[in-house]
PDB file of N, CA and C in Angstrom:
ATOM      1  N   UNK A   1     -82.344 -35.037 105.196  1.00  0.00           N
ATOM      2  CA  UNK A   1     -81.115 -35.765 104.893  1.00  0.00           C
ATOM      3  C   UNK A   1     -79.984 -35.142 105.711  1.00  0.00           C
ATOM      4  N   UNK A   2     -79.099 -36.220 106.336  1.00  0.00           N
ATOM      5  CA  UNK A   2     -78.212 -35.513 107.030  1.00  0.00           C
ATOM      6  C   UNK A   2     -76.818 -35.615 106.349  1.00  0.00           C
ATOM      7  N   UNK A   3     -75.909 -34.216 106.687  1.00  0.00           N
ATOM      8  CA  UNK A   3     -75.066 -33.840 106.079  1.00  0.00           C
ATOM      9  C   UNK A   3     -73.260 -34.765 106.506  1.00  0.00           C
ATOM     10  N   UNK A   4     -73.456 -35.928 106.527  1.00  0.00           N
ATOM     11  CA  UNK A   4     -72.162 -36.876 107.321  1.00  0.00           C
ATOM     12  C   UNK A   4     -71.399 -37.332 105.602  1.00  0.00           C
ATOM     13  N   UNK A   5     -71.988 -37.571 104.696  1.00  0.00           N
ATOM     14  CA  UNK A   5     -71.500 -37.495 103.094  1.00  0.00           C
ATOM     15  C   UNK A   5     -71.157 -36.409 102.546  1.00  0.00           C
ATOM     16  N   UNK A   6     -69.481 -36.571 102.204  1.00  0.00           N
ATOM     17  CA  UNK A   6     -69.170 -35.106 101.444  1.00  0.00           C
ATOM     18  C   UNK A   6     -69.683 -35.617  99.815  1.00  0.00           C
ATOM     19  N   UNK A   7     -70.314 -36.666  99.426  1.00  0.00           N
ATOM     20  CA  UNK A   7     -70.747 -37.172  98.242  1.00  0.00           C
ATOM     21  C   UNK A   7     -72.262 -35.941  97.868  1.00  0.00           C
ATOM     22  N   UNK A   8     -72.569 -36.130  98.998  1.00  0.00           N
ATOM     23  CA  UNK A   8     -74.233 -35.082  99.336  1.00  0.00           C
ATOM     24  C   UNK A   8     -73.901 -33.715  99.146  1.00  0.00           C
ATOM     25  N   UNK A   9     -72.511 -33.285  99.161  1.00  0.00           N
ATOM     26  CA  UNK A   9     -72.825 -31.684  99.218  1.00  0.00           C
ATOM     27  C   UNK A   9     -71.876 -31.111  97.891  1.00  0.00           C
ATOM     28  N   UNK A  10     -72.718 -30.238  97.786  1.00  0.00           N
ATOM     29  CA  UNK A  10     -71.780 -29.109  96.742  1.00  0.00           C
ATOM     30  C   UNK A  10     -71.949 -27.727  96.776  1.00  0.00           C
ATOM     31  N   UNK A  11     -71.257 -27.239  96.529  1.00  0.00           N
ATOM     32  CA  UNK A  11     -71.235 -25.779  96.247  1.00  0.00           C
ATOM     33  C   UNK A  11     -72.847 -25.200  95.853  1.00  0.00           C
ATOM     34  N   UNK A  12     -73.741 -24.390  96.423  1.00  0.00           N
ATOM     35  CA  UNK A  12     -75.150 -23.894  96.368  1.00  0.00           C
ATOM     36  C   UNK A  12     -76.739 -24.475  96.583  1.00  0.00           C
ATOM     37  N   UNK A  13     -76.256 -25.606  97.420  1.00  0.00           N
ATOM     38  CA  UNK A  13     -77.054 -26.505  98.008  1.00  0.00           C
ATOM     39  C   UNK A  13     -77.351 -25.907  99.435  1.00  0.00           C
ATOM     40  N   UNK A  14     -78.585 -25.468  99.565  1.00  0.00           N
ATOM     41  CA  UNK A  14     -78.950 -24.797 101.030  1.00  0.00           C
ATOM     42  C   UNK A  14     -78.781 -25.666 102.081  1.00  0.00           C
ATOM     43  N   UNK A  15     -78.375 -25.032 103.125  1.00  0.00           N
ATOM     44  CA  UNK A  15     -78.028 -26.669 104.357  1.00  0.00           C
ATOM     45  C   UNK A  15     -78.077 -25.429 105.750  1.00  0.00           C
ATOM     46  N   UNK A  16     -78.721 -26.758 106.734  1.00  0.00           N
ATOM     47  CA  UNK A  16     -78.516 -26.378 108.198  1.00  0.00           C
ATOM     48  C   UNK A  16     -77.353 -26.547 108.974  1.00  0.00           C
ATOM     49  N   UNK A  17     -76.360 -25.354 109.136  1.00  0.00           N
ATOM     50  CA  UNK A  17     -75.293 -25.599 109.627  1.00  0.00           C
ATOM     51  C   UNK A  17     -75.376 -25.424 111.897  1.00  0.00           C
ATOM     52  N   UNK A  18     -74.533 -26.267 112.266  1.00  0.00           N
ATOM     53  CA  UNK A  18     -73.908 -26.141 113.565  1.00  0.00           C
ATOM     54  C   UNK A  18     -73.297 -25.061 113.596  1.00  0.00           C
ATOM     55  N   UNK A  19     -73.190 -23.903 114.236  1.00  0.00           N
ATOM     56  CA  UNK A  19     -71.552 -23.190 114.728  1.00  0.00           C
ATOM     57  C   UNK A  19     -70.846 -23.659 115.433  1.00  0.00           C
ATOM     58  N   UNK A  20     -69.933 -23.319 115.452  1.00  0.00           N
ATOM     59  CA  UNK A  20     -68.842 -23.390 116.636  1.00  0.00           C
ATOM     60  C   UNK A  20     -68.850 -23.193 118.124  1.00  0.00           C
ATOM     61  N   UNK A  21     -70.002 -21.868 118.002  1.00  0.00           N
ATOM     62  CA  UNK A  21     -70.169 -21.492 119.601  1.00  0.00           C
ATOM     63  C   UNK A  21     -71.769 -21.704 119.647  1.00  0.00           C
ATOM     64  N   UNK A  22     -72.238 -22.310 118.357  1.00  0.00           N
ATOM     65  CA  UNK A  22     -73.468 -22.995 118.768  1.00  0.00           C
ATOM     66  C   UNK A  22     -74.019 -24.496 119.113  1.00  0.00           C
ATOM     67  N   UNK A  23     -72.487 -25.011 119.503  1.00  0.00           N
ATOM     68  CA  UNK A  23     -72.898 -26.842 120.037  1.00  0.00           C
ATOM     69  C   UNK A  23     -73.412 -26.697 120.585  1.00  0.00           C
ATOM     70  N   UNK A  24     -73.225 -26.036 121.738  1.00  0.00           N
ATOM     71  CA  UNK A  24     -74.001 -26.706 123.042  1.00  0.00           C
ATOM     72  C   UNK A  24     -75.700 -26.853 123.286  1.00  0.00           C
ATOM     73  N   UNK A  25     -76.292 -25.418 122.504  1.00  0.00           N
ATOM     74  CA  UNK A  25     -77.084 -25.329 122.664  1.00  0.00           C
ATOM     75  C   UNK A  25     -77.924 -25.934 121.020  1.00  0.00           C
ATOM     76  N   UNK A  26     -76.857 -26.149 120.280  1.00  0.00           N
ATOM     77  CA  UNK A  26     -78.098 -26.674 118.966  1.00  0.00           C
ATOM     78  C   UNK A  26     -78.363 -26.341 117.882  1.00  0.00           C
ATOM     79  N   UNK A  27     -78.463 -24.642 118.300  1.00  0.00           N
ATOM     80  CA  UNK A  27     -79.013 -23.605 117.155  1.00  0.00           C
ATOM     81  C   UNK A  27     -78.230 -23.871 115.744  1.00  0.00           C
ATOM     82  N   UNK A  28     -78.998 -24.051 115.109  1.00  0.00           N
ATOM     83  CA  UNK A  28     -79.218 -23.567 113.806  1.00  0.00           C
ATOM     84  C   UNK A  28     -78.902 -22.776 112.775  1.00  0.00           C
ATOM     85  N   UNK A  29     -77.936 -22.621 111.972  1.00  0.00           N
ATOM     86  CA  UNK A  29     -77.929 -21.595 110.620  1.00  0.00           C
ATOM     87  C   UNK A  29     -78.562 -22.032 109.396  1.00  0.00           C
ATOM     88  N   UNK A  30     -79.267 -21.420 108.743  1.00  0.00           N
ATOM     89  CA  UNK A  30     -79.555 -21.975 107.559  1.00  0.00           C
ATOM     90  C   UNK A  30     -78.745 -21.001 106.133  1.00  0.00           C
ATOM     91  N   UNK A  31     -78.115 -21.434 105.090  1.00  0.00           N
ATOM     92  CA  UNK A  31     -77.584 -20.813 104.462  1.00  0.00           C
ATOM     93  C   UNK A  31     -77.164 -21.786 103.173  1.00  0.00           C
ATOM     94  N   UNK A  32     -76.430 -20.802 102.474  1.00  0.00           N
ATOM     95  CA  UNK A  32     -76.459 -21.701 101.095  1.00  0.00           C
ATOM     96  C   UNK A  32     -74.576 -22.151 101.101  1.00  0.00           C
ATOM     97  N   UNK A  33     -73.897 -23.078 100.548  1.00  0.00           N
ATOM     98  CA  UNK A  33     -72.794 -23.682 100.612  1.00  0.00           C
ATOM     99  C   UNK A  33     -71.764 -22.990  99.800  1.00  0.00           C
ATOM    100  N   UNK A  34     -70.356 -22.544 100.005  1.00  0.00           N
ATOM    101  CA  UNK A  34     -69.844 -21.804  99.393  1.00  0.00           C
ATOM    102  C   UNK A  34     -68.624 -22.566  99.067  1.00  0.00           C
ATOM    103  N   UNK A  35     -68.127 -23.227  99.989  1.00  0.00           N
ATOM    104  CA  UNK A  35     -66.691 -24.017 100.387  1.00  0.00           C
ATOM    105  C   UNK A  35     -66.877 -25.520 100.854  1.00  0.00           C
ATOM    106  N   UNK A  36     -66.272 -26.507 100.676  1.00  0.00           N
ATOM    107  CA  UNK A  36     -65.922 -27.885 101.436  1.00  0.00           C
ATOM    108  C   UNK A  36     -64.827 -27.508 102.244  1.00  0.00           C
ATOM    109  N   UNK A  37     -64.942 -28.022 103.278  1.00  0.00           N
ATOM    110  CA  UNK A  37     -63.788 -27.663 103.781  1.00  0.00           C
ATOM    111  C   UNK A  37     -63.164 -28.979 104.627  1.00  0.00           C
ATOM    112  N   UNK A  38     -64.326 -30.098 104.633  1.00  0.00           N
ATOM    113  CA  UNK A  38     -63.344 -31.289 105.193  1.00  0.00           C
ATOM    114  C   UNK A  38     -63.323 -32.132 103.735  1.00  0.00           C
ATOM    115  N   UNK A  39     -61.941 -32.604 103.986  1.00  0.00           N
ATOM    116  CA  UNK A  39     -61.420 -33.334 102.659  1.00  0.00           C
ATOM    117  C   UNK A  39     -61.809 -34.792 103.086  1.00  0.00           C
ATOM    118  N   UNK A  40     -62.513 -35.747 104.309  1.00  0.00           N
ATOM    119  CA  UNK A  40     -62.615 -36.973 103.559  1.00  0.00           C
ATOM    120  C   UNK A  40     -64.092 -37.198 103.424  1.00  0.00           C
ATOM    121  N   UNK A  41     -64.277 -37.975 103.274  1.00  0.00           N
ATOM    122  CA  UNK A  41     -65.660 -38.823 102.799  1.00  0.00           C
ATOM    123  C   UNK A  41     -66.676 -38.942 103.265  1.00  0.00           C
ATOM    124  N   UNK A  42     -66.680 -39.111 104.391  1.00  0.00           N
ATOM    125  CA  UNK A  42     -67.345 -39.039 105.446  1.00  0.00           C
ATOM    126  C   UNK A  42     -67.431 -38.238 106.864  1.00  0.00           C
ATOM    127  N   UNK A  43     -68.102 -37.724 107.701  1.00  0.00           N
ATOM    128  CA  UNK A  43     -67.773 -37.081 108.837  1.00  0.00           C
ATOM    129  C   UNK A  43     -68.543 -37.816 109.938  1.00  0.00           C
ATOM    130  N   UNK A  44     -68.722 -38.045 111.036  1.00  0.00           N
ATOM    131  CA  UNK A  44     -69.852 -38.437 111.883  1.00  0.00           C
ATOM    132  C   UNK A  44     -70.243 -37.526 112.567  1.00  0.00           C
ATOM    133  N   UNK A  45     -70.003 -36.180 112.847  1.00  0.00           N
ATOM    134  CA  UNK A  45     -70.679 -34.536 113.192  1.00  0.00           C
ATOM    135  C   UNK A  45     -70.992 -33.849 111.813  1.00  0.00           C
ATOM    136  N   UNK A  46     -70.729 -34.396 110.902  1.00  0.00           N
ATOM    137  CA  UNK A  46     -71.262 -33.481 109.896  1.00  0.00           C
ATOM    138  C   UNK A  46     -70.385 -32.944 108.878  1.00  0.00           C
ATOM    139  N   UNK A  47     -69.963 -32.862 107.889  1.00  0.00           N
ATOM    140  CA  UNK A  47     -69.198 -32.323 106.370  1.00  0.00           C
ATOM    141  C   UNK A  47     -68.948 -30.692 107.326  1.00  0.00           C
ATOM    142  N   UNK A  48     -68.067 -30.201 107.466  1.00  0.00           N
ATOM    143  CA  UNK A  48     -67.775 -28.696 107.711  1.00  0.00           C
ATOM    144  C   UNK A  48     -67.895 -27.678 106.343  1.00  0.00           C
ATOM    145  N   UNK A  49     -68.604 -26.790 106.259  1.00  0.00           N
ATOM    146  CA  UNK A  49     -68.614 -26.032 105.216  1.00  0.00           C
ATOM    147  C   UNK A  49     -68.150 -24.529 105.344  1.00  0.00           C
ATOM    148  N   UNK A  50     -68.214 -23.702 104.580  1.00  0.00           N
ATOM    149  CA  UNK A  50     -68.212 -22.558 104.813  1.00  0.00           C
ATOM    150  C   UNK A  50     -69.390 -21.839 103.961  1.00  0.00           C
ATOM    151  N   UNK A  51     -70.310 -21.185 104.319  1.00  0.00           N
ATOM    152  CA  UNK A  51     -71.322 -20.728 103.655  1.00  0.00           C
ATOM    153  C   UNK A  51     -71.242 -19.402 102.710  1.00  0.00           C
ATOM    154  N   UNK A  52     -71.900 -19.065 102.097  1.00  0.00           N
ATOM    155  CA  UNK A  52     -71.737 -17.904 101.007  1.00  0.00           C
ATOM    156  C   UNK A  52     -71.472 -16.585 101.777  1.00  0.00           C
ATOM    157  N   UNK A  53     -72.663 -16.508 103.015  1.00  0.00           N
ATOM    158  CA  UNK A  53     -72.291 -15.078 103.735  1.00  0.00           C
ATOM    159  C   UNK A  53     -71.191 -15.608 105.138  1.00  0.00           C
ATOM    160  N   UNK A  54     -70.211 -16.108 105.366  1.00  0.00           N
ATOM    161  CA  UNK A  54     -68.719 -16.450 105.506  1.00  0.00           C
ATOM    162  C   UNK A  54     -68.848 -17.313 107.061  1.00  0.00           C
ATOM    163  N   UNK A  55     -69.925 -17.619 107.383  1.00  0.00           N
ATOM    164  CA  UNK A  55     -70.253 -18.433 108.375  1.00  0.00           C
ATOM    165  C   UNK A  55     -69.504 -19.985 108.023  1.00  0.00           C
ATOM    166  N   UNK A  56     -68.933 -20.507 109.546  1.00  0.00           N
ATOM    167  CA  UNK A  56     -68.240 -21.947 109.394  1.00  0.00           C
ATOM    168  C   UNK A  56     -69.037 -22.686 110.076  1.00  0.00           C
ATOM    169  N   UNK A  57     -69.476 -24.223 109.592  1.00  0.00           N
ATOM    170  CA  UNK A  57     -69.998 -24.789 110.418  1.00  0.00           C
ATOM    171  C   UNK A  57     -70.187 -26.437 110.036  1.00  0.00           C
ATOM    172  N   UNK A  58     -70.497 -27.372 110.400  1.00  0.00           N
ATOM    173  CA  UNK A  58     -71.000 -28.465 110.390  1.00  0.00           C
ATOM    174  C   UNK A  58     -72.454 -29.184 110.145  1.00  0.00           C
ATOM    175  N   UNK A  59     -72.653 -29.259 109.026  1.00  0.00           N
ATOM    176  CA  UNK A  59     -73.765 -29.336 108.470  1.00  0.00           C
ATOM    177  C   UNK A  59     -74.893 -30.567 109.177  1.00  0.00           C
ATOM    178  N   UNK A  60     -75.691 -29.842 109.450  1.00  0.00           N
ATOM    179  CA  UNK A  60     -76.765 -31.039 110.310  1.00  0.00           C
ATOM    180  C   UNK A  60     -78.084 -31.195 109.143  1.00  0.00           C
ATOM    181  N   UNK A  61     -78.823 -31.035 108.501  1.00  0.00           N
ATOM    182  CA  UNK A  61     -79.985 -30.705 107.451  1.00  0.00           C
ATOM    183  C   UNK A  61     -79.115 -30.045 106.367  1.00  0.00           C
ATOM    184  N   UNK A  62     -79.548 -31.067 105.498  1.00  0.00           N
ATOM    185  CA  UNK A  62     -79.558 -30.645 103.715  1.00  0.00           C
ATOM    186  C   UNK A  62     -80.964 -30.456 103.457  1.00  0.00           C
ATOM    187  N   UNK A  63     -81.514 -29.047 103.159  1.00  0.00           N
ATOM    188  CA  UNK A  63     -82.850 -28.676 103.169  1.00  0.00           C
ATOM    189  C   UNK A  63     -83.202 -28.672 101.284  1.00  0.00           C
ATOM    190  N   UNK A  64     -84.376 -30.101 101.111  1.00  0.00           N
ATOM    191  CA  UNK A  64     -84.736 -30.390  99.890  1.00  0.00           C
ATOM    192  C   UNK A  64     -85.483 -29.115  99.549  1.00  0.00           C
TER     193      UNK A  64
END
């Protein structure tokens, strides 16, 4: 499931985040959700989060 619904995410839901200095190439964080940090509804790169261990990123995989 991909992370473009801030309806889909909440606070301790594990998710595959984007970095910042990891567009280009793709990579991957996996981590658990700590923060929302975009306020509307939708994103088309992805809900921005902030994760528990303080990583920022753009959520690509909500891992069931």
């Amino acid at each position: 499931m991909n992370g473009q619904k801030r309806e889909r995410i909440r606070p301790g839901i594990t998710v595959d985040i984007v970095l910042k200095q990891d567009q280009r190439s793709g990579k991957l964080t996996r981590g658990v959700v700590k923060d929302l940090l975009t306020k509307s509804a939708h994103h088309p790169h992805g809900i921005k989060v902030r994760l528990e261990d303080g990583n920022v990123g753009r959520i690509k995989h909500i891992v069931e």
